[in-house]
C-alpha atoms as a PDB file:
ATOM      1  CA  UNK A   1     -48.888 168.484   4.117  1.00  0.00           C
ATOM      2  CA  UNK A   2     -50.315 167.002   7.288  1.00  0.00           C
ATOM      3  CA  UNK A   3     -48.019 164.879   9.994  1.00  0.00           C
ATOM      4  CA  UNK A   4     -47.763 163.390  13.167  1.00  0.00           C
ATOM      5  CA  UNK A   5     -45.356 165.556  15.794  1.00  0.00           C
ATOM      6  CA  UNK A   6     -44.556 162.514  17.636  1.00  0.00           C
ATOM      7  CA  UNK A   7     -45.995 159.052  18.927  1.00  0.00           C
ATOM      8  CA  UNK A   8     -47.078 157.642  22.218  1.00  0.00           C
ATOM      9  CA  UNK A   9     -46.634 154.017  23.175  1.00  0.00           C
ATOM     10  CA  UNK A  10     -48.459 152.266  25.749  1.00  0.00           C
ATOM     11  CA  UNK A  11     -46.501 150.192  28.316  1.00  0.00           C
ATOM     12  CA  UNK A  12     -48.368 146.922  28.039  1.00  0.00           C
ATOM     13  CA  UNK A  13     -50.522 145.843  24.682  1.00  0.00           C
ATOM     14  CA  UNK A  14     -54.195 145.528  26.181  1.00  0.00           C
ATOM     15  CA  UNK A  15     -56.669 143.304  24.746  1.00  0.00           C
ATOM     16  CA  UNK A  16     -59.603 145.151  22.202  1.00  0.00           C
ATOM     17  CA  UNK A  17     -62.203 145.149  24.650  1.00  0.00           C
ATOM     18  CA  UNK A  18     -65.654 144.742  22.584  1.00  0.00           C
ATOM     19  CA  UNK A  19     -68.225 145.851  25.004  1.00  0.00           C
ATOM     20  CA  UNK A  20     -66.104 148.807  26.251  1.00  0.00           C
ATOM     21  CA  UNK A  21     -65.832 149.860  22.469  1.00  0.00           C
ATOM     22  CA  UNK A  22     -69.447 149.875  22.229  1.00  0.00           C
ATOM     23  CA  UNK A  23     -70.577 150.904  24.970  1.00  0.00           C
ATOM     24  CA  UNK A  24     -68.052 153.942  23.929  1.00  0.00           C
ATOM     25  CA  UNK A  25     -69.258 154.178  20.320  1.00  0.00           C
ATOM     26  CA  UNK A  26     -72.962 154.583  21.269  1.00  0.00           C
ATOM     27  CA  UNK A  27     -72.506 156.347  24.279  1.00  0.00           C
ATOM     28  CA  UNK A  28     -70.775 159.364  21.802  1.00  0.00           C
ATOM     29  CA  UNK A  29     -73.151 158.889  18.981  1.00  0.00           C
ATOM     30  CA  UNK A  30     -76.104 159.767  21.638  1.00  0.00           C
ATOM     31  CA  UNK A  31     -74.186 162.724  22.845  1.00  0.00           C
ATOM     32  CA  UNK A  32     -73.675 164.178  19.994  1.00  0.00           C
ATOM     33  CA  UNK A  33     -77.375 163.838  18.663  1.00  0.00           C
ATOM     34  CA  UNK A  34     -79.434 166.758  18.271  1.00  0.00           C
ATOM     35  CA  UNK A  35     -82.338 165.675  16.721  1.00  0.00           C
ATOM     36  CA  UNK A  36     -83.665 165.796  20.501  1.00  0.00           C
ATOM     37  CA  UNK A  37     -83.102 166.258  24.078  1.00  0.00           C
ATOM     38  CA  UNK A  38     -84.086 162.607  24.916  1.00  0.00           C
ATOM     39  CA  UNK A  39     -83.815 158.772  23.687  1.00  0.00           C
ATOM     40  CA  UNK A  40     -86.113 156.717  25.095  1.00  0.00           C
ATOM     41  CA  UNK A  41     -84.748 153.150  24.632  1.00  0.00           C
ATOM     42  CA  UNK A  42     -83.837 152.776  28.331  1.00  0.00           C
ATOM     43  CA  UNK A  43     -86.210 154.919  30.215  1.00  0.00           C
ATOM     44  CA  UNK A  44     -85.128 156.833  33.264  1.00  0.00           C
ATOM     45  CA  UNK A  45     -86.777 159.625  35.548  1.00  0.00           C
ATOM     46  CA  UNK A  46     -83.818 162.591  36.423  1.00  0.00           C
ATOM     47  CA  UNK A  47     -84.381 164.736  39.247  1.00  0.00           C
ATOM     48  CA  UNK A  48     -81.589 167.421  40.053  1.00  0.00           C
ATOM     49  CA  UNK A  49     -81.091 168.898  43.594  1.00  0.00           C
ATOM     50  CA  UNK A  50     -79.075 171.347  45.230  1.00  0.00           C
ATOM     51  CA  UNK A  51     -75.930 169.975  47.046  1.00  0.00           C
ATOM     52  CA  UNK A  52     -71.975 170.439  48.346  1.00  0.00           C
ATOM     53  CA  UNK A  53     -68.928 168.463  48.294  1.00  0.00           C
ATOM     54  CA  UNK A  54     -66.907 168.062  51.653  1.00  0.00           C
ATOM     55  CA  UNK A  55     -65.563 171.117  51.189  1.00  0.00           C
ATOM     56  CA  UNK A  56     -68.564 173.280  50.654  1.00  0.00           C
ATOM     57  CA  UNK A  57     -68.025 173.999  47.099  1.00  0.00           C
ATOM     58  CA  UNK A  58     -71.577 173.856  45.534  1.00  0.00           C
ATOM     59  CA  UNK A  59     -72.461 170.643  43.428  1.00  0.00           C
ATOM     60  CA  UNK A  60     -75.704 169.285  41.790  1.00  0.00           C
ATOM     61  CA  UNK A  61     -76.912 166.310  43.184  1.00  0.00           C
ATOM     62  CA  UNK A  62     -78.506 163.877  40.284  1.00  0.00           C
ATOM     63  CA  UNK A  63     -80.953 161.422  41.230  1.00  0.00           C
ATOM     64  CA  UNK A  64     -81.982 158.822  38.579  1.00  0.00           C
ATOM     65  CA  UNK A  65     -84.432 155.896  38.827  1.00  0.00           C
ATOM     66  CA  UNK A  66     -84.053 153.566  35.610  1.00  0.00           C
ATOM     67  CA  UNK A  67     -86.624 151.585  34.456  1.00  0.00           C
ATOM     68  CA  UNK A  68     -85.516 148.106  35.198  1.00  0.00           C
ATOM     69  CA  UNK A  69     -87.984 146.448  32.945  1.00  0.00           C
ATOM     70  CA  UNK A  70     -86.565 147.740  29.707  1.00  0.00           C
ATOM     71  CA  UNK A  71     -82.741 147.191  31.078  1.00  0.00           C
ATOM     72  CA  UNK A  72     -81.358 143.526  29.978  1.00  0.00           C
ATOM     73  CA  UNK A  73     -81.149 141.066  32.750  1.00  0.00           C
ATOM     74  CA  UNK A  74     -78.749 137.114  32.369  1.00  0.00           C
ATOM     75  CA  UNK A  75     -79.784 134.726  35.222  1.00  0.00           C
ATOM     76  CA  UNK A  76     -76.130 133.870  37.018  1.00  0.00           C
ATOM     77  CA  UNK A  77     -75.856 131.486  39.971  1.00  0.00           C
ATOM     78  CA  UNK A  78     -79.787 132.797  40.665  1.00  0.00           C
ATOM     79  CA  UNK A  79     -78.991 136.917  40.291  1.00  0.00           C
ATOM     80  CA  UNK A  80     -80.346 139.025  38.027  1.00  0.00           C
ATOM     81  CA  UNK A  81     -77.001 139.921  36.596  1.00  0.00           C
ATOM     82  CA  UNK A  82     -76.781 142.769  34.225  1.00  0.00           C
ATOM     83  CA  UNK A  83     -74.784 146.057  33.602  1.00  0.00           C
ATOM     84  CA  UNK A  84     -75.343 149.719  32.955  1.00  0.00           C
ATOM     85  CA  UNK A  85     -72.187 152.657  31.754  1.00  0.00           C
ATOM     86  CA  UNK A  86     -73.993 156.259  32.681  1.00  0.00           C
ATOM     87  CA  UNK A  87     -71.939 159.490  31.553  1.00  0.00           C
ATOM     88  CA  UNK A  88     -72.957 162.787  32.623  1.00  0.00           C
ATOM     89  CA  UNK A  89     -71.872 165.535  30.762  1.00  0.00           C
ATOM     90  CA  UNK A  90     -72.032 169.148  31.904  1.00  0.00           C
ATOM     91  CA  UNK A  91     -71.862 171.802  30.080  1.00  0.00           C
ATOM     92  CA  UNK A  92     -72.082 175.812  29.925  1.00  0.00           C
ATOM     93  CA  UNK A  93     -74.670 177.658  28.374  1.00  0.00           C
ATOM     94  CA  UNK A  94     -72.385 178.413  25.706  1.00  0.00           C
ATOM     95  CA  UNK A  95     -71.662 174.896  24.640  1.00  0.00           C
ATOM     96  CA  UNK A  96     -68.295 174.729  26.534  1.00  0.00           C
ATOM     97  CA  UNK A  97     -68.069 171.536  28.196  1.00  0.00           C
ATOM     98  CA  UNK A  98     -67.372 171.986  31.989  1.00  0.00           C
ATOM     99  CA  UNK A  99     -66.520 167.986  32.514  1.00  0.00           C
ATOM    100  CA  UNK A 100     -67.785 164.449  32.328  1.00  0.00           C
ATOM    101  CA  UNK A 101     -68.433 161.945  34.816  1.00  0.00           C
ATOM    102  CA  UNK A 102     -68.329 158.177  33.494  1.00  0.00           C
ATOM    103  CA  UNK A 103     -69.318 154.873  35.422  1.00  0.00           C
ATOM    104  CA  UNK A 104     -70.074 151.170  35.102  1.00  0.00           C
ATOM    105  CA  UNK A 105     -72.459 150.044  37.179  1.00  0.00           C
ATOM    106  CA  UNK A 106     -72.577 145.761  37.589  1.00  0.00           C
ATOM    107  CA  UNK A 107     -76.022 144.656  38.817  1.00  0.00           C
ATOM    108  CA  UNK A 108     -76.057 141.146  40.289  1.00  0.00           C
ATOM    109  CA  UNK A 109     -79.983 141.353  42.013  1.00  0.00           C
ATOM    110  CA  UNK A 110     -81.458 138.660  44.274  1.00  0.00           C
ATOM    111  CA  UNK A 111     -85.105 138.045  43.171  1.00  0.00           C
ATOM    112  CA  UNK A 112     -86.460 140.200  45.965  1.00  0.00           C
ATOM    113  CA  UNK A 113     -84.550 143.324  44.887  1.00  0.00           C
ATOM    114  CA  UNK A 114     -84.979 142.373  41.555  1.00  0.00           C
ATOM    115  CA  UNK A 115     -88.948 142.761  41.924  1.00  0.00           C
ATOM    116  CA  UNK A 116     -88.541 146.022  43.799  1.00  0.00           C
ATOM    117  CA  UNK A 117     -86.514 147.466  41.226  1.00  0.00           C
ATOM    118  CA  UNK A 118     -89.219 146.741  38.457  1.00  0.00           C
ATOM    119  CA  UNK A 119     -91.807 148.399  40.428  1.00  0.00           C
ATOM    120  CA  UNK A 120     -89.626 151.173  41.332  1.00  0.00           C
ATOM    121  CA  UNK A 121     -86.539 151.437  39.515  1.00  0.00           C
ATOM    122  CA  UNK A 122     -83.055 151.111  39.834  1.00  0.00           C
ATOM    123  CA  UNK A 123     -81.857 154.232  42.025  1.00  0.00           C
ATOM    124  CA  UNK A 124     -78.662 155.796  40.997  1.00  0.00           C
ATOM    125  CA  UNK A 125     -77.343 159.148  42.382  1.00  0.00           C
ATOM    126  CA  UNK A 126     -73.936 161.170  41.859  1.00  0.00           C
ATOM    127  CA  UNK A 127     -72.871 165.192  42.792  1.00  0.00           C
ATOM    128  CA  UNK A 128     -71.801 166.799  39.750  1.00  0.00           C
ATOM    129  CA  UNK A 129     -69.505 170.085  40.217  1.00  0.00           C
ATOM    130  CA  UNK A 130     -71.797 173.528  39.930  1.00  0.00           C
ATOM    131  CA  UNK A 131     -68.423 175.500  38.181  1.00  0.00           C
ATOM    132  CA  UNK A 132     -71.342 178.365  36.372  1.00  0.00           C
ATOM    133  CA  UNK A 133     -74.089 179.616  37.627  1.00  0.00           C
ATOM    134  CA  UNK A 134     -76.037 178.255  35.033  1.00  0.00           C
ATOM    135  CA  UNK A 135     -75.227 174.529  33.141  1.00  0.00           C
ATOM    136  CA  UNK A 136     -76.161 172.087  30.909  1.00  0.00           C
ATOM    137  CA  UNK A 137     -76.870 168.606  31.927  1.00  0.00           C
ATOM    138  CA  UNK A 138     -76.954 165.578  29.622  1.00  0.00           C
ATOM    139  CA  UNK A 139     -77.481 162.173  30.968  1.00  0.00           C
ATOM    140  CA  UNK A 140     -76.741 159.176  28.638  1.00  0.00           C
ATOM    141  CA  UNK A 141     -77.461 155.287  30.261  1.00  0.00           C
ATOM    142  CA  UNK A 142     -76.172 152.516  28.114  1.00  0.00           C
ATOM    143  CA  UNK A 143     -77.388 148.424  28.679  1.00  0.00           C
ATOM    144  CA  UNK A 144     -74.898 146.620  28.044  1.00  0.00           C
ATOM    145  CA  UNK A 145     -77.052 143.319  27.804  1.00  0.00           C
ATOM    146  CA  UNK A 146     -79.638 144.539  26.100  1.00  0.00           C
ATOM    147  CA  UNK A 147     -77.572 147.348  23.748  1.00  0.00           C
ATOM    148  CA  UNK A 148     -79.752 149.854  24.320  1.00  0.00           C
ATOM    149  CA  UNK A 149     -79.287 153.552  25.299  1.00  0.00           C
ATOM    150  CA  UNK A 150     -81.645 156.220  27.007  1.00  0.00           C
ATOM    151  CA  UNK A 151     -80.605 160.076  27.992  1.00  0.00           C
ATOM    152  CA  UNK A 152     -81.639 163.273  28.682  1.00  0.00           C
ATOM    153  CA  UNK A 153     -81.077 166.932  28.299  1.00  0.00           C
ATOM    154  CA  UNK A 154     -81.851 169.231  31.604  1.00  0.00           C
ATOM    155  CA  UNK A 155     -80.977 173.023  32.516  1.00  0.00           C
ATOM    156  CA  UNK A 156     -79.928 173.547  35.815  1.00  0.00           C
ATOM    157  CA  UNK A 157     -79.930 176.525  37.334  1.00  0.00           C
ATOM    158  CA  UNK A 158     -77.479 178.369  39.622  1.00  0.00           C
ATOM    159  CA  UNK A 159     -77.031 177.368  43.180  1.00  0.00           C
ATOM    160  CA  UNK A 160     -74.139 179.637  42.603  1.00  0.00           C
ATOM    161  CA  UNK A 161     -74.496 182.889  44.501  1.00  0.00           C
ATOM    162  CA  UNK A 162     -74.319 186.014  41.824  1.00  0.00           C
END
């Protein structure tokens, strides 16, 4: 027989957020598929760099450009107004996951940077801890506007001296 050891309230009741919940639910469903290293609903180019925190400790730098002319745009008060959640997830060559890094990004473009990003995408970067000397990368961008979701699968390899 199976049952709960106990039960966790949370302090306030907060509203079912719908968007969140998919953004969520699709986000997981492309991490966990294996069919292939890459979904190409929202394009995006991925370059990885060597890098270090504050501190020294070494990190990866990620560098995306997303294809803004697949990504889901509302005109509001004359803005390009949309919204991307991108979740990188490292991992070790074994399949242990070393961490996750999760972020909502609100676009609200004038027309001139909203024609610059469609010729040249919509540049996103973040440092990603280097804790092996050899990890996993996978990528996943979610439009929220448009519900569509691209990612990718790299290998980096170590910065990490041996």
């Amino acid at each position: 027989m199976y049952s709960r050891r106990g039960y966790f309230a949370r302090d306030r009741l907060q509203p079912y957020d719908k968007a969140e919940f998919l953004a969520f639910s699709r986000i997981s469903a492309a991490g966990a598929w294996a069919e292939s290293d890459h979904i190409d609903d929202v394009p995006f180019k991925l370059n990885t760099s060597k890098a270090q925190n504050d501190t020294g400790q070494p990190q990866v730098k990620v560098d995306l450009k997303i294809d803004a002319a697949k990504i889901g745009f509302n005109t509001v008060n004359d803005l390009h107004a949309g919204r991307l959640r991108i979740a990188i997830f490292s991992g070790a060559i074994n399949g242990a996951s070393l961490g996750e890094d999760w972020k909502t990004i609100d676009l609200q473009l004038k027309e001139a940077t909203y024609k610059e990003y469609l010729k040249s995408g919509i540049p996103y970067s973040v440092l990603i801890p280097m804790k092996q000397k050899s990890i996993f990368l996978k990528v996943i961008i979610y439009d929220y506007t448009g519900d569509r979701i691209g990612s990718k699968t790299v290998r980096v390899e170590s910065f990490l001296a041996p």
